[in-house]
N, C-alpha and C. Protein backbone atom coordinates (compact mmCIF):
# COMPACT_ATOMS: atom_id res chain seq x y z
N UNK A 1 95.42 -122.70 -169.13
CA UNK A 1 95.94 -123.52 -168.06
C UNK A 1 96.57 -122.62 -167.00
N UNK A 2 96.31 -122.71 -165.98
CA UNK A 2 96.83 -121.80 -164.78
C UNK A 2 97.73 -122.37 -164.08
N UNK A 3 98.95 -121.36 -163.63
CA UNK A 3 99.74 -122.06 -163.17
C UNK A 3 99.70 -122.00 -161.42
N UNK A 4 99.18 -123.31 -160.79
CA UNK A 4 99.48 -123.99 -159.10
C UNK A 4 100.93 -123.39 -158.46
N UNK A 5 100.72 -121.99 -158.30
CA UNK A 5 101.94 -121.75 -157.78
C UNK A 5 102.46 -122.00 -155.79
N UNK A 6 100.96 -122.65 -154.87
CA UNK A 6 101.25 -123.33 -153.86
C UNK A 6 101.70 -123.88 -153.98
N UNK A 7 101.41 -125.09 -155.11
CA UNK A 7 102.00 -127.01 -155.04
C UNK A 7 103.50 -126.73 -155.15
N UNK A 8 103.91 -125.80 -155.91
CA UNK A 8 105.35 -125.18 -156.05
C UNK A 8 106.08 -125.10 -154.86
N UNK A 9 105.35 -124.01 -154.38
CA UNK A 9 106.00 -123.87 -152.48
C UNK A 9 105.98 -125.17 -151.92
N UNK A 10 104.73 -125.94 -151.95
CA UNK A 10 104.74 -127.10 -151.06
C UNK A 10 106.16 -127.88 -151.52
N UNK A 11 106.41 -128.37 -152.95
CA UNK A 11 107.60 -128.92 -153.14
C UNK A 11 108.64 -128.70 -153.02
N UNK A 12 108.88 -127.23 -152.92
CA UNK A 12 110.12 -126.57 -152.55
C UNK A 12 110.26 -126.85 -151.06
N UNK A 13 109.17 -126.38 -149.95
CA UNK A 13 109.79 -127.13 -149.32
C UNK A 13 109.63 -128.41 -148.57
N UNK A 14 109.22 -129.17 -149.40
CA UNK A 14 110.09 -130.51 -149.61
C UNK A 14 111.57 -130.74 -149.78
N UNK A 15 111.28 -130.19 -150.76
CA UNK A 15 113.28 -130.32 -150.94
C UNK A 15 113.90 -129.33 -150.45
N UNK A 16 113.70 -128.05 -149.48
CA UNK A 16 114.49 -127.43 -148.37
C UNK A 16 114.73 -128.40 -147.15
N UNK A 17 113.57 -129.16 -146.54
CA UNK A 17 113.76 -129.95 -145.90
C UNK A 17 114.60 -131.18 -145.88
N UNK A 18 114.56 -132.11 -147.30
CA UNK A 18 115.30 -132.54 -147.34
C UNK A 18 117.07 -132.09 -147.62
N UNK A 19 117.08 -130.57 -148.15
CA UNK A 19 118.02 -130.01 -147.82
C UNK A 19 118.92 -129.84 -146.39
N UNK A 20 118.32 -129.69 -145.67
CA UNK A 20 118.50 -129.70 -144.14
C UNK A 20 118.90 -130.99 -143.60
N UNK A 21 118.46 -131.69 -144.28
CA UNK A 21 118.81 -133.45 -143.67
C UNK A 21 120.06 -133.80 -143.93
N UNK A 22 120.58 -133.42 -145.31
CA UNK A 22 121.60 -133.47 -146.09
C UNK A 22 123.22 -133.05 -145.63
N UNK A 23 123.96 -133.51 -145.93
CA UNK A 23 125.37 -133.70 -145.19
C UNK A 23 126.19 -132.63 -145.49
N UNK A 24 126.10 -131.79 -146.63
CA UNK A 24 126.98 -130.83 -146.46
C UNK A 24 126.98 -129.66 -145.48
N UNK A 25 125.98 -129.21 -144.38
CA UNK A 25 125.53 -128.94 -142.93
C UNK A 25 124.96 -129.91 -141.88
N UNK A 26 125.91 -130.59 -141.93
CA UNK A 26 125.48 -131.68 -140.79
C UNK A 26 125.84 -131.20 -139.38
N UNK A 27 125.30 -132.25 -138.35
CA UNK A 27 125.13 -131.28 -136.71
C UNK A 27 126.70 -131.26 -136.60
N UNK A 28 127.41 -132.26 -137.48
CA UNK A 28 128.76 -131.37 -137.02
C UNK A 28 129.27 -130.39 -137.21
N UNK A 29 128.90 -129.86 -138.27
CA UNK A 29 129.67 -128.55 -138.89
C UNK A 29 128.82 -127.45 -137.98
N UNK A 30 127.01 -127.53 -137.82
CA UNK A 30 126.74 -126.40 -137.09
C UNK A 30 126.95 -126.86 -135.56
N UNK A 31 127.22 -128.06 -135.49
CA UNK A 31 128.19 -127.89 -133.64
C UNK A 31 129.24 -127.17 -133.68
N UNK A 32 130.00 -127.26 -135.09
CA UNK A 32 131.34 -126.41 -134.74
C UNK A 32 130.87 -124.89 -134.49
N UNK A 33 130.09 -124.52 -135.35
CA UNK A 33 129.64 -122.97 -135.76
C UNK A 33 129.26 -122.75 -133.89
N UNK A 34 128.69 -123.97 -133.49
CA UNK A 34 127.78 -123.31 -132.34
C UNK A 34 129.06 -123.24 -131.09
N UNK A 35 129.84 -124.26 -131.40
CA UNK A 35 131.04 -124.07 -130.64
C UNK A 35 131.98 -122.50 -130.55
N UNK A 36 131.68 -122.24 -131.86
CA UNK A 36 132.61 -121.16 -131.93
C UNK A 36 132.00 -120.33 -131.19
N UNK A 37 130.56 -120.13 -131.31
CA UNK A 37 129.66 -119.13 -130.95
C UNK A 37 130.02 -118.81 -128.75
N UNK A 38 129.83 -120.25 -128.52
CA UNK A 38 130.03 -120.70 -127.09
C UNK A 38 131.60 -120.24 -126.40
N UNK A 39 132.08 -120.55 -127.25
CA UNK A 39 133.92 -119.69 -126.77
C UNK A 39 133.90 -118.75 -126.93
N UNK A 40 133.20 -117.67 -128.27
CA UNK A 40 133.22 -116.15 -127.74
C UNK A 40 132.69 -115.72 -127.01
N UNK A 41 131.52 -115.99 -126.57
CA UNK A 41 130.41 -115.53 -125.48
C UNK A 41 131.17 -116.07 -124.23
N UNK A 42 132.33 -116.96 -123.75
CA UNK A 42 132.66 -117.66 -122.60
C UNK A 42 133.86 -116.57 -122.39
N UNK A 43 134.37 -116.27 -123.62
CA UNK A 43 135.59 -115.66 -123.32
C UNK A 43 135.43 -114.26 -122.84
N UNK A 44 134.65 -113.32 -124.07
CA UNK A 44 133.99 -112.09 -123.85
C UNK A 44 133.63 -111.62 -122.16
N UNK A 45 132.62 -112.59 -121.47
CA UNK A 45 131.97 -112.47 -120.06
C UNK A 45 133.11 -112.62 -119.52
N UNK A 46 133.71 -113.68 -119.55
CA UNK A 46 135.11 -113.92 -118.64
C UNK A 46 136.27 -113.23 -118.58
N UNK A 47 136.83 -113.00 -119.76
CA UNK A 47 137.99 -112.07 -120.23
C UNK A 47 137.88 -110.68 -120.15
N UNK A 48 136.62 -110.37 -120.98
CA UNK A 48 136.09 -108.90 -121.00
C UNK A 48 135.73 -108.41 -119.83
N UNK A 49 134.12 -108.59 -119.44
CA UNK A 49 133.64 -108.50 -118.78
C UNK A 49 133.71 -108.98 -117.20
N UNK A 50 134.79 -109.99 -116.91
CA UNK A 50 134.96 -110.09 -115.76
C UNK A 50 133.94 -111.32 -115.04
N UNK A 51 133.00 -111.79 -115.65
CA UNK A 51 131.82 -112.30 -115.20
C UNK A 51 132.50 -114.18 -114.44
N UNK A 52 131.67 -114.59 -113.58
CA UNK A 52 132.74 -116.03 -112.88
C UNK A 52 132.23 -116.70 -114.14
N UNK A 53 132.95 -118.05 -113.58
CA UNK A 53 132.97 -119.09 -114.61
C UNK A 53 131.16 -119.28 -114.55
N UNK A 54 130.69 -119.58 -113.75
CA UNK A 54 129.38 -120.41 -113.71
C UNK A 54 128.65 -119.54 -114.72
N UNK A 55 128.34 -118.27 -114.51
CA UNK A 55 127.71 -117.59 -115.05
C UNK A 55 128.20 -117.08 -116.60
N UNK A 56 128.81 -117.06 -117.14
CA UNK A 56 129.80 -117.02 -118.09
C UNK A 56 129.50 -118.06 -119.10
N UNK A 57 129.37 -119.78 -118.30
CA UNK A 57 129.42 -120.76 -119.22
C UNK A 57 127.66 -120.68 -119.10
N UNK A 58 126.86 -120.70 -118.48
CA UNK A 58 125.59 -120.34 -118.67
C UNK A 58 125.12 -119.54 -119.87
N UNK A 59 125.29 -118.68 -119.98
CA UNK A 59 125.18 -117.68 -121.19
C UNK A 59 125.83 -118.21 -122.40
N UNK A 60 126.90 -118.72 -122.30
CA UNK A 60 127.76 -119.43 -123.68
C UNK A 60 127.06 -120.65 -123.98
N UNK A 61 126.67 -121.00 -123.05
CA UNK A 61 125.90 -122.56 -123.23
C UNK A 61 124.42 -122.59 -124.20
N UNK A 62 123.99 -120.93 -123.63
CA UNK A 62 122.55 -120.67 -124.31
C UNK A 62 122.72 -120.07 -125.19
N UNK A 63 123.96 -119.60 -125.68
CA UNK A 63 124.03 -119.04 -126.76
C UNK A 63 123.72 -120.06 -128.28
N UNK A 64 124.69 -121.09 -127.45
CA UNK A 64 125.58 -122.08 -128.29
C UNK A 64 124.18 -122.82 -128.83
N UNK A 65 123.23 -122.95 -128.11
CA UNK A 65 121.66 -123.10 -127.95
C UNK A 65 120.93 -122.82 -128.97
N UNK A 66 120.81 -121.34 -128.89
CA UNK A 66 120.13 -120.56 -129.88
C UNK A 66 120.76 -120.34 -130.99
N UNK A 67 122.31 -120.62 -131.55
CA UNK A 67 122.74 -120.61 -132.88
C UNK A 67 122.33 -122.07 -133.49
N UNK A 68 122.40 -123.30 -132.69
CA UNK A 68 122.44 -124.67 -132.98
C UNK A 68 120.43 -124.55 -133.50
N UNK A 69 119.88 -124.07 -132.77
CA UNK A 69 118.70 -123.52 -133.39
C UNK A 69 117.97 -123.17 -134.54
N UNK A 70 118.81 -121.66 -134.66
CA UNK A 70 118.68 -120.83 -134.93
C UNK A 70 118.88 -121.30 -136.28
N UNK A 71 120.21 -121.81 -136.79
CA UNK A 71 120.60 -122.37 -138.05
C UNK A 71 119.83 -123.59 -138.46
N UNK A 72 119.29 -124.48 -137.58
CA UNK A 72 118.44 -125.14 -138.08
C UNK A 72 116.94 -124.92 -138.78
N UNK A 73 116.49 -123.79 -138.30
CA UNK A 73 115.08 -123.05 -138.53
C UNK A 73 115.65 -122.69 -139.70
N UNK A 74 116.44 -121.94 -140.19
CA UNK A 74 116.93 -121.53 -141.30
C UNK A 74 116.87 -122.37 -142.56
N UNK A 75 117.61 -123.24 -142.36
CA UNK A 75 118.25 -124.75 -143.42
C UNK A 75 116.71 -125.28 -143.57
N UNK A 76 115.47 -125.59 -142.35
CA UNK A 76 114.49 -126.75 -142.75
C UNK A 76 113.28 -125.80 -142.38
N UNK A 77 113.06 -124.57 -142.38
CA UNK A 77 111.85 -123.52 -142.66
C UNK A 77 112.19 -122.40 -142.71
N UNK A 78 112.76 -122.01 -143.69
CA UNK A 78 113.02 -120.47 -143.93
C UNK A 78 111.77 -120.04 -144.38
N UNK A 79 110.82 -120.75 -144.90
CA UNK A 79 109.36 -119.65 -145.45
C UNK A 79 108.41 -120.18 -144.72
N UNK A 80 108.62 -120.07 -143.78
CA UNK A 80 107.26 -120.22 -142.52
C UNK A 80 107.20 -118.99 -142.18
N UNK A 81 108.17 -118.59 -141.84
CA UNK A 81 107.39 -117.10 -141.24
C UNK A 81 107.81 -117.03 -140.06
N UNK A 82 108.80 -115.50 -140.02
CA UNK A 82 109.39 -115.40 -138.85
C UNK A 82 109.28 -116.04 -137.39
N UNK A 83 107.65 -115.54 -137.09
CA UNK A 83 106.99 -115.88 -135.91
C UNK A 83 107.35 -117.04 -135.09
N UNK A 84 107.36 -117.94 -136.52
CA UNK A 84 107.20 -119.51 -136.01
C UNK A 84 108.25 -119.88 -135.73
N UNK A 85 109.68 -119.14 -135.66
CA UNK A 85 110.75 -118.98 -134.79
C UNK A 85 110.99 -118.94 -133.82
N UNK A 86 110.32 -118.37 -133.31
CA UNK A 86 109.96 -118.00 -131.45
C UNK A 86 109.08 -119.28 -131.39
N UNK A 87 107.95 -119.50 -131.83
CA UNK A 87 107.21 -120.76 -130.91
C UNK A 87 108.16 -121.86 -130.94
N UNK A 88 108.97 -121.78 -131.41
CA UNK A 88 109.95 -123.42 -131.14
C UNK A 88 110.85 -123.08 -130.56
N UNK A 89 111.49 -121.85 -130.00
CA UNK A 89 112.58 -121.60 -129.35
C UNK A 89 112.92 -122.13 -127.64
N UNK A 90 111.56 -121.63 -127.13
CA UNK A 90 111.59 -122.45 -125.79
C UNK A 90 111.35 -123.81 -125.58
N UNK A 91 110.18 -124.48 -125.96
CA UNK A 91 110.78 -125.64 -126.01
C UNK A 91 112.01 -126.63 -126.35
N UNK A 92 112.35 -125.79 -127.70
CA UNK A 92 114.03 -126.55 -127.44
C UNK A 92 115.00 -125.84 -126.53
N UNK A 93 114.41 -124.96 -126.05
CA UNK A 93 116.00 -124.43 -124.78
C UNK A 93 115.60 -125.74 -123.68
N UNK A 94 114.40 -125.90 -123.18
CA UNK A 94 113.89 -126.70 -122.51
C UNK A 94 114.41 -128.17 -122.99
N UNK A 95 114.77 -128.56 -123.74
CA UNK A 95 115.68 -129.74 -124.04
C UNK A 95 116.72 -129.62 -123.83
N UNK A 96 117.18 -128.33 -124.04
CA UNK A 96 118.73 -128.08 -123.99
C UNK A 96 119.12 -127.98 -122.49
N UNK A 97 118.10 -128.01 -121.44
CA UNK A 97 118.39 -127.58 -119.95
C UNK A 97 119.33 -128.08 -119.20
N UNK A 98 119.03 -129.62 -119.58
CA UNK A 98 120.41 -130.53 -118.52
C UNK A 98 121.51 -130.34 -119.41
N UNK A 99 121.71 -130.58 -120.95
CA UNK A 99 123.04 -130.05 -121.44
C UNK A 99 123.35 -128.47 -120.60
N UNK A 100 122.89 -127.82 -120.71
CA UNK A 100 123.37 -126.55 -120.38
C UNK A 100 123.74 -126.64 -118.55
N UNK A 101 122.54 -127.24 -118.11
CA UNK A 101 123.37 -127.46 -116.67
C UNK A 101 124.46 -128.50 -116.47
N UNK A 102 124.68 -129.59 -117.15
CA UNK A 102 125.60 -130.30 -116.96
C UNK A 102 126.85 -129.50 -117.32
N UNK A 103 126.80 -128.75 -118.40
CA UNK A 103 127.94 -127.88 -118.51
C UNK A 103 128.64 -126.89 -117.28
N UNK A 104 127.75 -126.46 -116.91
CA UNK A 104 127.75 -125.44 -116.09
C UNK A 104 128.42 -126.38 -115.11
N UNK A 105 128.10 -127.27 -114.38
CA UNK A 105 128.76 -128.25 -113.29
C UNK A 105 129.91 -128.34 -113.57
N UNK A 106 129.90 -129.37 -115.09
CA UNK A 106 131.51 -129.83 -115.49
C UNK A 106 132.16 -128.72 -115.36
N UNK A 107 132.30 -127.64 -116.19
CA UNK A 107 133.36 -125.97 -116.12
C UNK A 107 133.54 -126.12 -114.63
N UNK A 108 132.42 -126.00 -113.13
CA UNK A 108 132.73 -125.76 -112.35
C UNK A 108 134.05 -126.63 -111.21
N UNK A 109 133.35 -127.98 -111.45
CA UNK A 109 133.89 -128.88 -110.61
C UNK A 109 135.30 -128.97 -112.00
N UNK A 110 135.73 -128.41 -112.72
CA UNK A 110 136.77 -129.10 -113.30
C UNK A 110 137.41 -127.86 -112.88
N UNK A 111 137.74 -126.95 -112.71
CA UNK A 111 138.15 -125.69 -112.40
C UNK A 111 138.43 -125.57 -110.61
N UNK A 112 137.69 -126.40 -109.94
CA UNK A 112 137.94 -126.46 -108.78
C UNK A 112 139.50 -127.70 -108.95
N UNK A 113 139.60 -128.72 -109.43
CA UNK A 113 139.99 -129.81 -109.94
C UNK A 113 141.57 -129.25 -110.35
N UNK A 114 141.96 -127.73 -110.75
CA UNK A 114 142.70 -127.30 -111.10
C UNK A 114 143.20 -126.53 -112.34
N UNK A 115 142.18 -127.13 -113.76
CA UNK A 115 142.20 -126.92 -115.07
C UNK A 115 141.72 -125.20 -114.99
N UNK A 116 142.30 -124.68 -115.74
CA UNK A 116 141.82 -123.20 -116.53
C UNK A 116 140.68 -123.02 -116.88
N UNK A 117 140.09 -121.69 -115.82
CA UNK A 117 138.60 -121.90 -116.79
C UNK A 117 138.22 -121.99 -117.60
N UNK A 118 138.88 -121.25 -118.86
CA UNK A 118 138.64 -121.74 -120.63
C UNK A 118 138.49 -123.09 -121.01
N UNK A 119 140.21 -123.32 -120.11
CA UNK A 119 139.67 -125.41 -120.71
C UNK A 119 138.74 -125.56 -120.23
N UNK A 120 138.58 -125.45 -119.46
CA UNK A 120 137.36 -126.46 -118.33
C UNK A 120 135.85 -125.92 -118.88
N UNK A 121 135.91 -124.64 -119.72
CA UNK A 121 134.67 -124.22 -120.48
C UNK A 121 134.51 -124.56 -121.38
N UNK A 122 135.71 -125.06 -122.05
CA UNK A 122 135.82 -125.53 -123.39
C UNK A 122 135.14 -127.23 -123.51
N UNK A 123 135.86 -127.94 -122.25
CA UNK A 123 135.23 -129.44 -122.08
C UNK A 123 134.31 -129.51 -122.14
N UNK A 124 133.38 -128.40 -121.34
CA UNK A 124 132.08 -128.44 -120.80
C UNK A 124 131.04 -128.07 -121.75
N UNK A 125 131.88 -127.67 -122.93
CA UNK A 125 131.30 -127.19 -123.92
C UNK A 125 130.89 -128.43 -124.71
N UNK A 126 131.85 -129.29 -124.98
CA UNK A 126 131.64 -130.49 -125.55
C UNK A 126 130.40 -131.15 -125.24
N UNK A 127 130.87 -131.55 -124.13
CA UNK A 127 129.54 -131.79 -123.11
C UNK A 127 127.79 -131.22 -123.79
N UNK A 128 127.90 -130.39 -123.26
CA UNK A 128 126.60 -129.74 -123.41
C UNK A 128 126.50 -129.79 -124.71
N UNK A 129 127.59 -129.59 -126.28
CA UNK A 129 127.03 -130.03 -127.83
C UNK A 129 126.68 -131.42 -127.87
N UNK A 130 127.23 -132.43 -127.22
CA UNK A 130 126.70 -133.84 -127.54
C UNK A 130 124.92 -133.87 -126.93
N UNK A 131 124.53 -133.12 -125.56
CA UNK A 131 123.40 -133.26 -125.14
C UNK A 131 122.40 -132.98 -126.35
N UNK A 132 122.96 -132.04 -126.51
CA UNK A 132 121.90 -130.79 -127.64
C UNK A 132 121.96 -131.77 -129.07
N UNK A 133 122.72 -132.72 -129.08
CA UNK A 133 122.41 -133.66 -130.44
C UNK A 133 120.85 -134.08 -130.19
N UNK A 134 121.33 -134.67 -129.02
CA UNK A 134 119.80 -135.31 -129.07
C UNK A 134 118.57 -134.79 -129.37
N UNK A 135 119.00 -133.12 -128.41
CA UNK A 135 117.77 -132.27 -127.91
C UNK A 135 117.11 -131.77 -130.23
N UNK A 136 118.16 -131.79 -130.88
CA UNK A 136 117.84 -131.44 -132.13
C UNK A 136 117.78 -132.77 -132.70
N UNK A 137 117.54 -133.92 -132.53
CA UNK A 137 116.84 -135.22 -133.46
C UNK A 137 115.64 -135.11 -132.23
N UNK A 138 115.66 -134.88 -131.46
CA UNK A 138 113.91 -134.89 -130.50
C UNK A 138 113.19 -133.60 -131.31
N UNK A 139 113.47 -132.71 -131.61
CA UNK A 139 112.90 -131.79 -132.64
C UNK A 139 112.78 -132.23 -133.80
N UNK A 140 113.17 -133.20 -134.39
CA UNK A 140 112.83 -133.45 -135.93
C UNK A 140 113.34 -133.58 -136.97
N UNK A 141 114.64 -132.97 -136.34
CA UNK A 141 115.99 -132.42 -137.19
C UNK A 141 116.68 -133.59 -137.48
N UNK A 142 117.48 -133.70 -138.95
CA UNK A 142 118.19 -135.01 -138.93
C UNK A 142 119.50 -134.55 -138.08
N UNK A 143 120.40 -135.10 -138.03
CA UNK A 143 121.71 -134.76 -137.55
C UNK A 143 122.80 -135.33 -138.32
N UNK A 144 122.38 -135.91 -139.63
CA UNK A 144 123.34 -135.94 -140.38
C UNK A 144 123.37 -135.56 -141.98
């Protein structure tokens, strides 16, 4: 009797996937992760580097992007195969576009408004994680 060691993979991931669906990494916990990701990259350009707000929350926004991603490819296809990392990357930045520009606005016009650029990167941050919910259940992804 030989042992079907595909049907194996195929079921495994089955249940990686349904792993991924599953609540103990839900989009909140990797919104937080991606949040965190978005305040160092906002602070770094801004604090460090000197860079304005617009451009600053741009980059934090796409960061925040590609971890919210990035961790999902992980959790619901880790054995696909690197490659197939990159073919889904632009299309979901391309979902992520108006979150990331709406961010970019809010930081701006709230900073004109009076608020600190951090806060006002930080709001805008919010902002742009609620867009990107969507932009990751339009990919396939559960979100809870």
């Amino acid at each position: 009797m030989a042992l079907d060691l595909d049907s194996g993979l195929t079921l495994d991931r089955h249940r990686m996937s349904d792993a991924a669906q599953a609540d103990p990494l839900s989009y909140r916990t990797i919104a937080a992760i991606a949040l965190l990701a978005h305040m160092t990259v906002l602070w770094l350009l801004g604090e460090v580097f000197g860079s304005g707000l617009a451009w600053a929350q741009t980059i934090a926004a796409i960061a925040a992007c590609i971890t919210i991603y990035g961790i999902k490819q992980m959790l619901a296809y880790r054995r696909r195969g690197p490659w197939r990392w990159y073919l889904g990357l632009l299309p979901f930045l391309g979902s992520c576009w108006l979150g990331i520009l709406g961010s970019v606005l809010l930081a701006t016009w709230l900073t004109r408004e009076g608020l600190d650029w951090f806060a006002a990167g930080t709001c805008a941050a919010f902002v742009g994680l609620w867009w990107n919910q969507g932009a990751v259940e339009r990919h396939g992804w559960s979100t809870h």
